[in-house]
N, C-alpha and C. Protein backbone atom coordinates (compact mmCIF):
# COMPACT_ATOMS: atom_id res chain seq x y z
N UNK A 1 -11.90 22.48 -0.68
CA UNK A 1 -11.07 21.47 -0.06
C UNK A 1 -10.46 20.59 -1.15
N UNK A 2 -9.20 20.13 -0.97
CA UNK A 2 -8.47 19.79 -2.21
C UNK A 2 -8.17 18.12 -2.09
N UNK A 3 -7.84 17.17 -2.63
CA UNK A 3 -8.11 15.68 -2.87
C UNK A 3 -7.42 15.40 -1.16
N UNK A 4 -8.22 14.28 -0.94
CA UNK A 4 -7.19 13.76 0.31
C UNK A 4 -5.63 13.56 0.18
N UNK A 5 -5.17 13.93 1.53
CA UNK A 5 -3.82 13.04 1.12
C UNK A 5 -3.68 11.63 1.53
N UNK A 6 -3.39 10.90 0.82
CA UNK A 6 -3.19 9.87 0.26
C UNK A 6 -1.72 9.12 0.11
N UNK A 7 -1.31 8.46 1.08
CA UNK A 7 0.27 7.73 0.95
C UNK A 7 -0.07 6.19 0.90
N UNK A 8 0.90 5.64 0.09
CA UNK A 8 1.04 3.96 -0.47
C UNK A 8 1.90 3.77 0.34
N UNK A 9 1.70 2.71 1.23
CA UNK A 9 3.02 2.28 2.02
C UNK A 9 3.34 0.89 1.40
N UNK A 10 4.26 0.69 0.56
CA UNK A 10 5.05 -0.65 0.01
C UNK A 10 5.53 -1.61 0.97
N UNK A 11 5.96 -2.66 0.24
CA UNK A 11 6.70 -3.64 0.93
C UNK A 11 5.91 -5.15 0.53
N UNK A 12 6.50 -6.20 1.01
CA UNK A 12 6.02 -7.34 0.97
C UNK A 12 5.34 -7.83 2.65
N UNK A 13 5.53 -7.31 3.62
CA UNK A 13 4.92 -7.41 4.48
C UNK A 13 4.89 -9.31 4.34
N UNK A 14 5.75 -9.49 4.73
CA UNK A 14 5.84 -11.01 4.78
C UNK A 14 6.66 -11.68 5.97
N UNK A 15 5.99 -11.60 7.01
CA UNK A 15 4.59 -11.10 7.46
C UNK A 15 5.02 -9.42 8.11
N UNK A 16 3.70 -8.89 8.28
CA UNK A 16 3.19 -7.33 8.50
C UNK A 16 3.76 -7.52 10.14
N UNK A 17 4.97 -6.83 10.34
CA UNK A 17 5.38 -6.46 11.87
C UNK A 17 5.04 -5.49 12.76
N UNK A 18 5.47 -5.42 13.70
CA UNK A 18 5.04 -4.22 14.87
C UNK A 18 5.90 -3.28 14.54
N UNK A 19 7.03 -3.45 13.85
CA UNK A 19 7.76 -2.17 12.90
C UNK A 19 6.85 -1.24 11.91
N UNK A 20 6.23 -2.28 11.35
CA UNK A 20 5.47 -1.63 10.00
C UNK A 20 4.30 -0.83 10.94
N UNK A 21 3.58 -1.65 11.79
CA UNK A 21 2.25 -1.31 12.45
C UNK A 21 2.61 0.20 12.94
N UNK A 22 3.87 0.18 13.47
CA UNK A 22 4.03 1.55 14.49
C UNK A 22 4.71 2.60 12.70
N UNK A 23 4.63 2.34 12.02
CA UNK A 23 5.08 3.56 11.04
C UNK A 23 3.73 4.04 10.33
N UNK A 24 2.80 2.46 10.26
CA UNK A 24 1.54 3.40 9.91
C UNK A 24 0.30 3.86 10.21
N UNK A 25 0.88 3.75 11.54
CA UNK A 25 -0.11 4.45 13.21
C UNK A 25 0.58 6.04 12.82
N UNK A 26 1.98 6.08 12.94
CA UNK A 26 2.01 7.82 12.98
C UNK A 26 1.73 8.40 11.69
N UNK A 27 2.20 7.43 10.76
CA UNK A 27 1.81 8.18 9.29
C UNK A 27 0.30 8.86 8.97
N UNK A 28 -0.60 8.05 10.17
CA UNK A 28 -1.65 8.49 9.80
C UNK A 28 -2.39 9.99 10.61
N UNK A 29 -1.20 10.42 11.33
CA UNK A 29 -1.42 11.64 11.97
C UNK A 29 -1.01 12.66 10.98
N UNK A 30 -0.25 12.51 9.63
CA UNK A 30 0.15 12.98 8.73
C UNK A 30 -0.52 13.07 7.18
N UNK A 31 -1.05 11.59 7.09
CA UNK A 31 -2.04 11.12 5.78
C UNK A 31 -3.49 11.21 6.30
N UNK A 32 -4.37 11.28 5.00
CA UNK A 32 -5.63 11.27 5.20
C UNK A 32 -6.16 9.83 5.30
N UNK A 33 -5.40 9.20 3.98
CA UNK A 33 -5.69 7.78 3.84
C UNK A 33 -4.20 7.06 3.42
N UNK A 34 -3.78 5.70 4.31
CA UNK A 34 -2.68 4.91 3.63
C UNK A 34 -3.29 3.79 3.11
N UNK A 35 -2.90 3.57 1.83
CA UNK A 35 -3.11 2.66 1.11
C UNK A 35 -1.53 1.50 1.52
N UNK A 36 -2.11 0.09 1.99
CA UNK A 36 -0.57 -0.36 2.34
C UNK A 36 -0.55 -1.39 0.87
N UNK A 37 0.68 -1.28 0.08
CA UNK A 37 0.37 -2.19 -0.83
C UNK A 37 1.44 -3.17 -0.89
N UNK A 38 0.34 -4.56 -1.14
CA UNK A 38 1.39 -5.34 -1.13
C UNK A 38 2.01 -5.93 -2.02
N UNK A 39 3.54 -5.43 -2.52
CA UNK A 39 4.05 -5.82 -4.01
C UNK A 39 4.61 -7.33 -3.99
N UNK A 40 4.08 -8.00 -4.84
CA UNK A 40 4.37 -8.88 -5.43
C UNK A 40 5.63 -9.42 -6.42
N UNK A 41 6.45 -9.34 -5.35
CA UNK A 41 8.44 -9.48 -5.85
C UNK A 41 8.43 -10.50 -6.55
N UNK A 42 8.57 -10.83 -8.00
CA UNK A 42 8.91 -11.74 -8.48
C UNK A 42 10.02 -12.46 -8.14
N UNK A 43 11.48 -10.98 -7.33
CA UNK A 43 12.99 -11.83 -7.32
C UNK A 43 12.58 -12.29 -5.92
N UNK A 44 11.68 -12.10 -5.04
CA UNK A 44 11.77 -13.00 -3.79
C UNK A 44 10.73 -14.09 -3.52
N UNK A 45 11.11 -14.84 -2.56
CA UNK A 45 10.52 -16.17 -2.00
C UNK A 45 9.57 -16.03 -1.06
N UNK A 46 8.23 -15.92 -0.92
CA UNK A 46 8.13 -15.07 0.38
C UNK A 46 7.99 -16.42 1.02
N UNK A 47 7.38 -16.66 2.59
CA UNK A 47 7.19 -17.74 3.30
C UNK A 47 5.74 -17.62 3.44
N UNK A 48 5.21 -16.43 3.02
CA UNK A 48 3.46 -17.00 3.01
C UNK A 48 2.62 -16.26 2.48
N UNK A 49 1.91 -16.79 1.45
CA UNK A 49 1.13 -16.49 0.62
C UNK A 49 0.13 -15.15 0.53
N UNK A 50 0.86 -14.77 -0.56
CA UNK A 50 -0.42 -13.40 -0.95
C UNK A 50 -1.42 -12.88 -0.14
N UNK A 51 -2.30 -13.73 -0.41
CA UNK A 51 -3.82 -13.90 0.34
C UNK A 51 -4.05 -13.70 1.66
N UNK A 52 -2.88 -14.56 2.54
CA UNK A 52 -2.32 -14.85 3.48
C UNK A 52 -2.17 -13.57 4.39
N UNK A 53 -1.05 -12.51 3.51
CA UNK A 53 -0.74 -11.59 4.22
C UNK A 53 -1.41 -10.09 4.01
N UNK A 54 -2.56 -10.31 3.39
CA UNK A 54 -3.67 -9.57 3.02
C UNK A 54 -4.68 -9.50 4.09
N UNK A 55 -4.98 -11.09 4.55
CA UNK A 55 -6.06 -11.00 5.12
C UNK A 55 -5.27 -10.52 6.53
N UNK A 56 -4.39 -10.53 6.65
CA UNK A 56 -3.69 -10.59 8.06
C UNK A 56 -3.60 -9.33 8.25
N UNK A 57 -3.05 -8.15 7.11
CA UNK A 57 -3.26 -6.76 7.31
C UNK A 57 -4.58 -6.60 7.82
N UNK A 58 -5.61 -6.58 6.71
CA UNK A 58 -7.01 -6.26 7.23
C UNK A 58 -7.55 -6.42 8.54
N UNK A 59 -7.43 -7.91 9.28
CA UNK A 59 -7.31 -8.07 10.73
C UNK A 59 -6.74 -6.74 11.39
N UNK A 60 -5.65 -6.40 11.33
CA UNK A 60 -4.67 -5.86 11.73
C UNK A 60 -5.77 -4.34 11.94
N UNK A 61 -6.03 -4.00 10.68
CA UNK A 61 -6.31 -2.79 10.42
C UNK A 61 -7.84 -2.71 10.51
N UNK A 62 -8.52 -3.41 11.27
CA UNK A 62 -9.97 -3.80 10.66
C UNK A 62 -10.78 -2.79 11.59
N UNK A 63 -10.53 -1.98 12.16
CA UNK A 63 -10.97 -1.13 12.53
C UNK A 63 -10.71 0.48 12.36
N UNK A 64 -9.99 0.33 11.42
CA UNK A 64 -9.27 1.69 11.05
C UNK A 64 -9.95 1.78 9.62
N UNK A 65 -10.60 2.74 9.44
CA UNK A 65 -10.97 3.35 8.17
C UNK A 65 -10.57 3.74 7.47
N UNK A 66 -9.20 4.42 7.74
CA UNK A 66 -8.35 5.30 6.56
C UNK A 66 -7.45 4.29 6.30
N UNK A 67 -7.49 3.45 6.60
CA UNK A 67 -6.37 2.27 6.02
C UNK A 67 -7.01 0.91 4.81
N UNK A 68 -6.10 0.82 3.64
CA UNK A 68 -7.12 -0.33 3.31
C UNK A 68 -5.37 -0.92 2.76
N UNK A 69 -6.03 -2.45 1.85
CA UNK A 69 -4.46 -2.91 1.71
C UNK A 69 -5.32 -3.35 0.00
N UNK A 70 -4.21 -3.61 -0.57
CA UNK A 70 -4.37 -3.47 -1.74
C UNK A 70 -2.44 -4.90 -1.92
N UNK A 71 -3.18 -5.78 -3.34
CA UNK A 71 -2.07 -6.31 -3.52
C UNK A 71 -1.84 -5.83 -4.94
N UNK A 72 -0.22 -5.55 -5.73
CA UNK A 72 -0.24 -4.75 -6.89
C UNK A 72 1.20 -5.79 -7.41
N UNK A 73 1.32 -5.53 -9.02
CA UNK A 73 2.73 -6.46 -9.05
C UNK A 73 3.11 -4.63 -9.96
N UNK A 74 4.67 -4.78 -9.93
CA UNK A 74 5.11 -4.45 -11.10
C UNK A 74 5.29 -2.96 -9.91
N UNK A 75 6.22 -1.83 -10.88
CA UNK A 75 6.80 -0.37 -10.68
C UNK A 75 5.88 -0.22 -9.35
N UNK A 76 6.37 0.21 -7.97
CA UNK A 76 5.42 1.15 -7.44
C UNK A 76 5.06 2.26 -7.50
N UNK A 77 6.10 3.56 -8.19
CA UNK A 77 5.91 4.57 -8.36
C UNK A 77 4.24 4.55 -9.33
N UNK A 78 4.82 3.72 -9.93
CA UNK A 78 3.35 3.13 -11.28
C UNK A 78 2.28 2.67 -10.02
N UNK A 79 2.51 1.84 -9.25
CA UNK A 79 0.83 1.78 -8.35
C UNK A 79 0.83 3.04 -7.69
N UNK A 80 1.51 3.90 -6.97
CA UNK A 80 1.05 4.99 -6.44
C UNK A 80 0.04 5.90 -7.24
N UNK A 81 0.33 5.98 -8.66
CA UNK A 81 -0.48 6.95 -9.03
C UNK A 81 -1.31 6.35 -9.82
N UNK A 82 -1.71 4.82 -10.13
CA UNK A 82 -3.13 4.66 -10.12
C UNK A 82 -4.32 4.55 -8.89
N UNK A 83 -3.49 4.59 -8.03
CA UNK A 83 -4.49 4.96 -6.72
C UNK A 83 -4.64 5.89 -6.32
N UNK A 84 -3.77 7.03 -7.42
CA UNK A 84 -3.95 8.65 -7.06
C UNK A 84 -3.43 9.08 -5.22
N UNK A 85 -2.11 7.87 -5.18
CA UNK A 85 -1.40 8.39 -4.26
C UNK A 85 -0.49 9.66 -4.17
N UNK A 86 -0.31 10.59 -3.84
CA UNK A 86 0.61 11.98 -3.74
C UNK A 86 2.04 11.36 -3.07
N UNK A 87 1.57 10.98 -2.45
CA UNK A 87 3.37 10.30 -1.32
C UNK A 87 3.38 8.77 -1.32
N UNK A 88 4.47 8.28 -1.17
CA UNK A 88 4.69 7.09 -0.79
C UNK A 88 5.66 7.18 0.91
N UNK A 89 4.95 6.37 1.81
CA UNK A 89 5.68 6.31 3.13
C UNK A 89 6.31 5.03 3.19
N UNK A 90 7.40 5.65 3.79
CA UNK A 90 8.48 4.33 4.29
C UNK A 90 9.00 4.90 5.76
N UNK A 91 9.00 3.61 6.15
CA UNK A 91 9.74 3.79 7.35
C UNK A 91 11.27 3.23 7.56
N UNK A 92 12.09 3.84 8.54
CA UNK A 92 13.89 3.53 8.71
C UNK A 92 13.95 3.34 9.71
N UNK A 93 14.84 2.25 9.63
CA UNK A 93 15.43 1.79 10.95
C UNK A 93 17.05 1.96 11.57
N UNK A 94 17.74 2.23 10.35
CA UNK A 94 19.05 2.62 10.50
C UNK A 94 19.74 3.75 8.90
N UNK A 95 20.99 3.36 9.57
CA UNK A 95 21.61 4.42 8.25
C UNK A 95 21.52 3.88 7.33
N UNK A 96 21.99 1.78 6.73
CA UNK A 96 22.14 1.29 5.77
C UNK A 96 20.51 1.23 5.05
N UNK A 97 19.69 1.16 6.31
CA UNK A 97 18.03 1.66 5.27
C UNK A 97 18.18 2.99 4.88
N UNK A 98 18.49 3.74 5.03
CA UNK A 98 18.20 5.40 4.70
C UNK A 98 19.01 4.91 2.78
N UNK A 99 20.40 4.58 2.54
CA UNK A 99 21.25 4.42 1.93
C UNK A 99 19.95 3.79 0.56
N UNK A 100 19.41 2.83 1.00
CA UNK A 100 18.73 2.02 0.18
C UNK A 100 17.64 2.45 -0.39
N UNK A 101 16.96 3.28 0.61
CA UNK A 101 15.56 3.55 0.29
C UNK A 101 16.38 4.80 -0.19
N UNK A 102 17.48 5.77 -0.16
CA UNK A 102 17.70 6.82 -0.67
C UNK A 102 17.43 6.89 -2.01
N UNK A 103 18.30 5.66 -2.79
CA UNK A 103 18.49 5.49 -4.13
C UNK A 103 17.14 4.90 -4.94
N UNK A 104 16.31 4.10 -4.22
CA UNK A 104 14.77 3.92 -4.75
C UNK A 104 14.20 5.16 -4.99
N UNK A 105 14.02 6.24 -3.83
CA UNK A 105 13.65 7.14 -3.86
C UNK A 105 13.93 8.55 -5.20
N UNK A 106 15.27 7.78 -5.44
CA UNK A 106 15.85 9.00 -6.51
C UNK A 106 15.58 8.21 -7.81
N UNK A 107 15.13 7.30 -8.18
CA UNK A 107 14.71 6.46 -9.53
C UNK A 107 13.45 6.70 -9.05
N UNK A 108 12.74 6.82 -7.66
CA UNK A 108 11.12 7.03 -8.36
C UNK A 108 10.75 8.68 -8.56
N UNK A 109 11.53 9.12 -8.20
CA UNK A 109 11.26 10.63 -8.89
C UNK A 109 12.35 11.22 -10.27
N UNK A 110 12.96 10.12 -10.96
CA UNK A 110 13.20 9.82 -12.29
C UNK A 110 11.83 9.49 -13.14
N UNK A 111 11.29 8.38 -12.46
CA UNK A 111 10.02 7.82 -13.36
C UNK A 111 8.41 8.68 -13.07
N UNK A 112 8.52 9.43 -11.53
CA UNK A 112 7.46 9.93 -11.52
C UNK A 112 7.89 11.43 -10.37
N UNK A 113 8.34 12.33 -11.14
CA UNK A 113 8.45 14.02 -10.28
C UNK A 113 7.84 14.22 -9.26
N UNK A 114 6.19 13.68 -9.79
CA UNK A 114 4.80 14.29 -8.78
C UNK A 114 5.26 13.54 -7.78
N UNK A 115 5.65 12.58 -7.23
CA UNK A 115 5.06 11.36 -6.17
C UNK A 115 6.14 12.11 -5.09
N UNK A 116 5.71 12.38 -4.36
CA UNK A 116 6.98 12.71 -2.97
C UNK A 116 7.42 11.33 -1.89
N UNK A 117 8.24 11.35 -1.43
CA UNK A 117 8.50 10.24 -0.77
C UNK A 117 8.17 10.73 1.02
N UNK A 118 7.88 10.46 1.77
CA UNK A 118 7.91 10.27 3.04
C UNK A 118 8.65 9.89 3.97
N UNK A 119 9.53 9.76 5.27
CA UNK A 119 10.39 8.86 5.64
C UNK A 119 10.04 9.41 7.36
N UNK A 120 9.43 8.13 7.95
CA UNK A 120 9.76 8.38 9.58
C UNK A 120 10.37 7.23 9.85
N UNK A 121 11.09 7.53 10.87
CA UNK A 121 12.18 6.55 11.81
C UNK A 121 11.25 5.59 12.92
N UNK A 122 12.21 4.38 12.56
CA UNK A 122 11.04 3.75 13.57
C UNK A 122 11.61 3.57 14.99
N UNK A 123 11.06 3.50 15.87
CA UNK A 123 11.06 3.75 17.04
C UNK A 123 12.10 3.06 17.91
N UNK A 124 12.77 3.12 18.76
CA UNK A 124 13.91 2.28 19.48
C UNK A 124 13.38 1.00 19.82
N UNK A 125 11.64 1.22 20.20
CA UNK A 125 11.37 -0.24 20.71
C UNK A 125 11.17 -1.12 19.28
N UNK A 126 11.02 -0.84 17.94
CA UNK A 126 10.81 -1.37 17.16
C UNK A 126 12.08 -1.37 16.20
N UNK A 127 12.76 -0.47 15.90
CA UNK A 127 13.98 -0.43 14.90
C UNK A 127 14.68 -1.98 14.93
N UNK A 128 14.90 -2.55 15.79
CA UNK A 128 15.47 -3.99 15.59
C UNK A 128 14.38 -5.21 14.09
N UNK A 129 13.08 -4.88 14.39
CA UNK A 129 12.05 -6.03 13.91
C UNK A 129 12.29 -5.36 12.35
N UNK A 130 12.70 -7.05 11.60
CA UNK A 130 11.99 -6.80 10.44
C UNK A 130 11.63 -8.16 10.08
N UNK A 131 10.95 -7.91 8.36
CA UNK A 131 10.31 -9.30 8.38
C UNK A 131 11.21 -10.18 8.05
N UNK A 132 12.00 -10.14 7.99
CA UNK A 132 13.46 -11.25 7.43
C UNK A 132 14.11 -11.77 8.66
N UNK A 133 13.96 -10.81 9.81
CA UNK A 133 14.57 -11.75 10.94
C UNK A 133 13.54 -12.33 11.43
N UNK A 134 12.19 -11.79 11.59
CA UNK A 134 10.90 -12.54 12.09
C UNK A 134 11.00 -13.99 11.30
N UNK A 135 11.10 -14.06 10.09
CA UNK A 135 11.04 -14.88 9.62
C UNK A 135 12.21 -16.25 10.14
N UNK A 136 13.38 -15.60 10.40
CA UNK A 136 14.36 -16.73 10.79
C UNK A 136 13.95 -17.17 12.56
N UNK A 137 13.31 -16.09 12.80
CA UNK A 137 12.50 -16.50 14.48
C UNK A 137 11.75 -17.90 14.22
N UNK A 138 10.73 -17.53 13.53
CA UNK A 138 10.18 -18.53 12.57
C UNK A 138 10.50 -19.58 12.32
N UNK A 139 11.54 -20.05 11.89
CA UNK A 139 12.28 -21.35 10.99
C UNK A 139 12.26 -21.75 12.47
N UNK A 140 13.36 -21.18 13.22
CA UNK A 140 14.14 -21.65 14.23
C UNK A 140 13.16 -21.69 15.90
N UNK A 141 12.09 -21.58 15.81
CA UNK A 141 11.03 -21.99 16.97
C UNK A 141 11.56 -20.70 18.26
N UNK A 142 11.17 -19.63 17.43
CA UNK A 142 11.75 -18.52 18.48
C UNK A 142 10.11 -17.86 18.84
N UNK A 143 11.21 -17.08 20.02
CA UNK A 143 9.68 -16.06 20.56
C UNK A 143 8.99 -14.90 19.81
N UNK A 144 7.42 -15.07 19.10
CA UNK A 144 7.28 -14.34 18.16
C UNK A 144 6.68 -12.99 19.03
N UNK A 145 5.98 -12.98 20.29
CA UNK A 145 5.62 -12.16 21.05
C UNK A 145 6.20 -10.80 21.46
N UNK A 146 5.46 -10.01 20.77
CA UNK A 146 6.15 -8.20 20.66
C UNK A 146 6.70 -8.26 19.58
N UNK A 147 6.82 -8.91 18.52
CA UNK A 147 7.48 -8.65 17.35
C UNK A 147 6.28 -8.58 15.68
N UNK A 148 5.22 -9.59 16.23
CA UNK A 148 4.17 -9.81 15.49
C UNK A 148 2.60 -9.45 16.03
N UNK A 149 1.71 -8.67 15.71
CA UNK A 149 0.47 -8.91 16.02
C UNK A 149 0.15 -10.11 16.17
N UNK A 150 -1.10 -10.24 17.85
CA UNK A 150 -1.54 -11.93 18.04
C UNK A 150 -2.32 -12.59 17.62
N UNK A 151 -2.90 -12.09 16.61
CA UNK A 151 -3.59 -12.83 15.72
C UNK A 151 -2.76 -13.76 14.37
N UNK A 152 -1.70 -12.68 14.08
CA UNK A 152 -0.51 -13.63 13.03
C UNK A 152 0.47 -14.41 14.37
N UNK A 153 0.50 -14.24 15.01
CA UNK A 153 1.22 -15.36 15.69
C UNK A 153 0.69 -16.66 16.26
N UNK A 154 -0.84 -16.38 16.54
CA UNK A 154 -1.65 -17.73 16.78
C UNK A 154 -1.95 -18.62 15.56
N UNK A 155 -2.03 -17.24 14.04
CA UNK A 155 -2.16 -18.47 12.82
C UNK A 155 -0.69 -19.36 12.43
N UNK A 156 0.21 -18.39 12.80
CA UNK A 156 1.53 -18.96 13.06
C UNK A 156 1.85 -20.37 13.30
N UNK A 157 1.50 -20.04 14.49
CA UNK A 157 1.89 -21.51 15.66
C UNK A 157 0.29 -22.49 15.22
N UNK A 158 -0.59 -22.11 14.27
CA UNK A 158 -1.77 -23.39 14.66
C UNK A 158 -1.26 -23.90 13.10
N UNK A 159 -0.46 -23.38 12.14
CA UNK A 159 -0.08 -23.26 10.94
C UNK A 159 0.91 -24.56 11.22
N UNK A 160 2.44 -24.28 11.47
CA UNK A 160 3.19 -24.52 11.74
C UNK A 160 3.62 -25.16 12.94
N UNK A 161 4.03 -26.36 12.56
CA UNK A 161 3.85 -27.86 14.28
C UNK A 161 5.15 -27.03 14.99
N UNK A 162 4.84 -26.88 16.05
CA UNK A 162 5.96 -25.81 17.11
C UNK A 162 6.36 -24.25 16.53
N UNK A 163 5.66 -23.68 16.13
CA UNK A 163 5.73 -22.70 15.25
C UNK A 163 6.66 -22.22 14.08
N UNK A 164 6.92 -23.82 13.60
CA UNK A 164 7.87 -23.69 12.33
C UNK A 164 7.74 -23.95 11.57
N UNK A 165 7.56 -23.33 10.21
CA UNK A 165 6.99 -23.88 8.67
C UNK A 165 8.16 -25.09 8.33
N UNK A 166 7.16 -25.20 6.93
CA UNK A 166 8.09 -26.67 6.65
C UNK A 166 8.90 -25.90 6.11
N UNK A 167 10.27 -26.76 5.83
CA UNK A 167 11.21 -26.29 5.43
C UNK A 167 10.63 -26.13 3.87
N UNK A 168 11.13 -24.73 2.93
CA UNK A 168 11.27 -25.08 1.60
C UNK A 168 11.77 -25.53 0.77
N UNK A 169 11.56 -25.94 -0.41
CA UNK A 169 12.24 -26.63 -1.12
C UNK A 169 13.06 -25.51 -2.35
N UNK A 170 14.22 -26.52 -2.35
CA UNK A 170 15.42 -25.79 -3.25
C UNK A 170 14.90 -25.20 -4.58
């Protein structure tokens, strides 16, 4: 029997949506184990902390065994294969994601041949959610329900007075 398979699912997960949740529910009818990792974007701002959206995966996933989360900075092709990942999974929601993740995809098999990429479509009930509009739900005291697991939406709203962070600073 030959090494598990093994996929890194990237992103900043800021915060971890019912988009992401439903890509690495099926991925795992496909992987042995997903490693979800969470990269640490120097060029972005996130709205909540590292730690934050670590412990919130684990919740998330805390009953699933083949899942663990891992936070990494720097190349992912470079974290995939110190975790002795074979694939990296991503999930799409439209054509202008396919476009984006196309060209990542063709620089990480510039920097690394072995690593295969993965790609499932996310689902009609989910293709709308990502974390950038969750996030403007967020600012603006919107309905987070069906868009977020209820455990990040209760730390949400006990976080944030009417479920809105403070504004950041410039």
């Amino acid at each position: 029997m030959g090494a598990p398979k093994r996929a890194l699912f990237p992103g900043s997960f800021d915060p971890i949506t019912n988009g992401h949740i439903e890509i690495i529910q099926r991925g795992l009818l496909l992987f042995d184990e997903i490693v979800i990792g969470i990269g640490l974007n120097t060029s972005k701002q996130p709205m909540f902390p590292p730690q934050q959206r670590l412990r919130w995966i684990e919740e998330t996933f805390r009953d699933q065994p083949r899942v663990r989360v891992c936070l990494y900075e720097g190349l992912t092709v470079r974290f995939a294969r110190q975790i002795e990942a074979q694939f990296i999974l991503r999930g799409l929601r439209s054509a202008p994601d396919y476009e984006y993740e196309r060209n990542i995809d063709l620089l990480n098999k510039y920097l690394d041949p072995g690593i295969e990429t993965f790609y499932l479509m996310s689902s009609p009930e989910t293709s709308f959610v990502s974390s950038t509009l969750v996030r403007e739900v967020i600012r603006f005291h919107g309905h987070l329900e069906g868009l977020l697991p209820s455990h990040i939406i209760r730390d949400i709203y006990a976080t944030y007075p009417e479920g809105k962070p403070l504004p950041s600073l410039p």
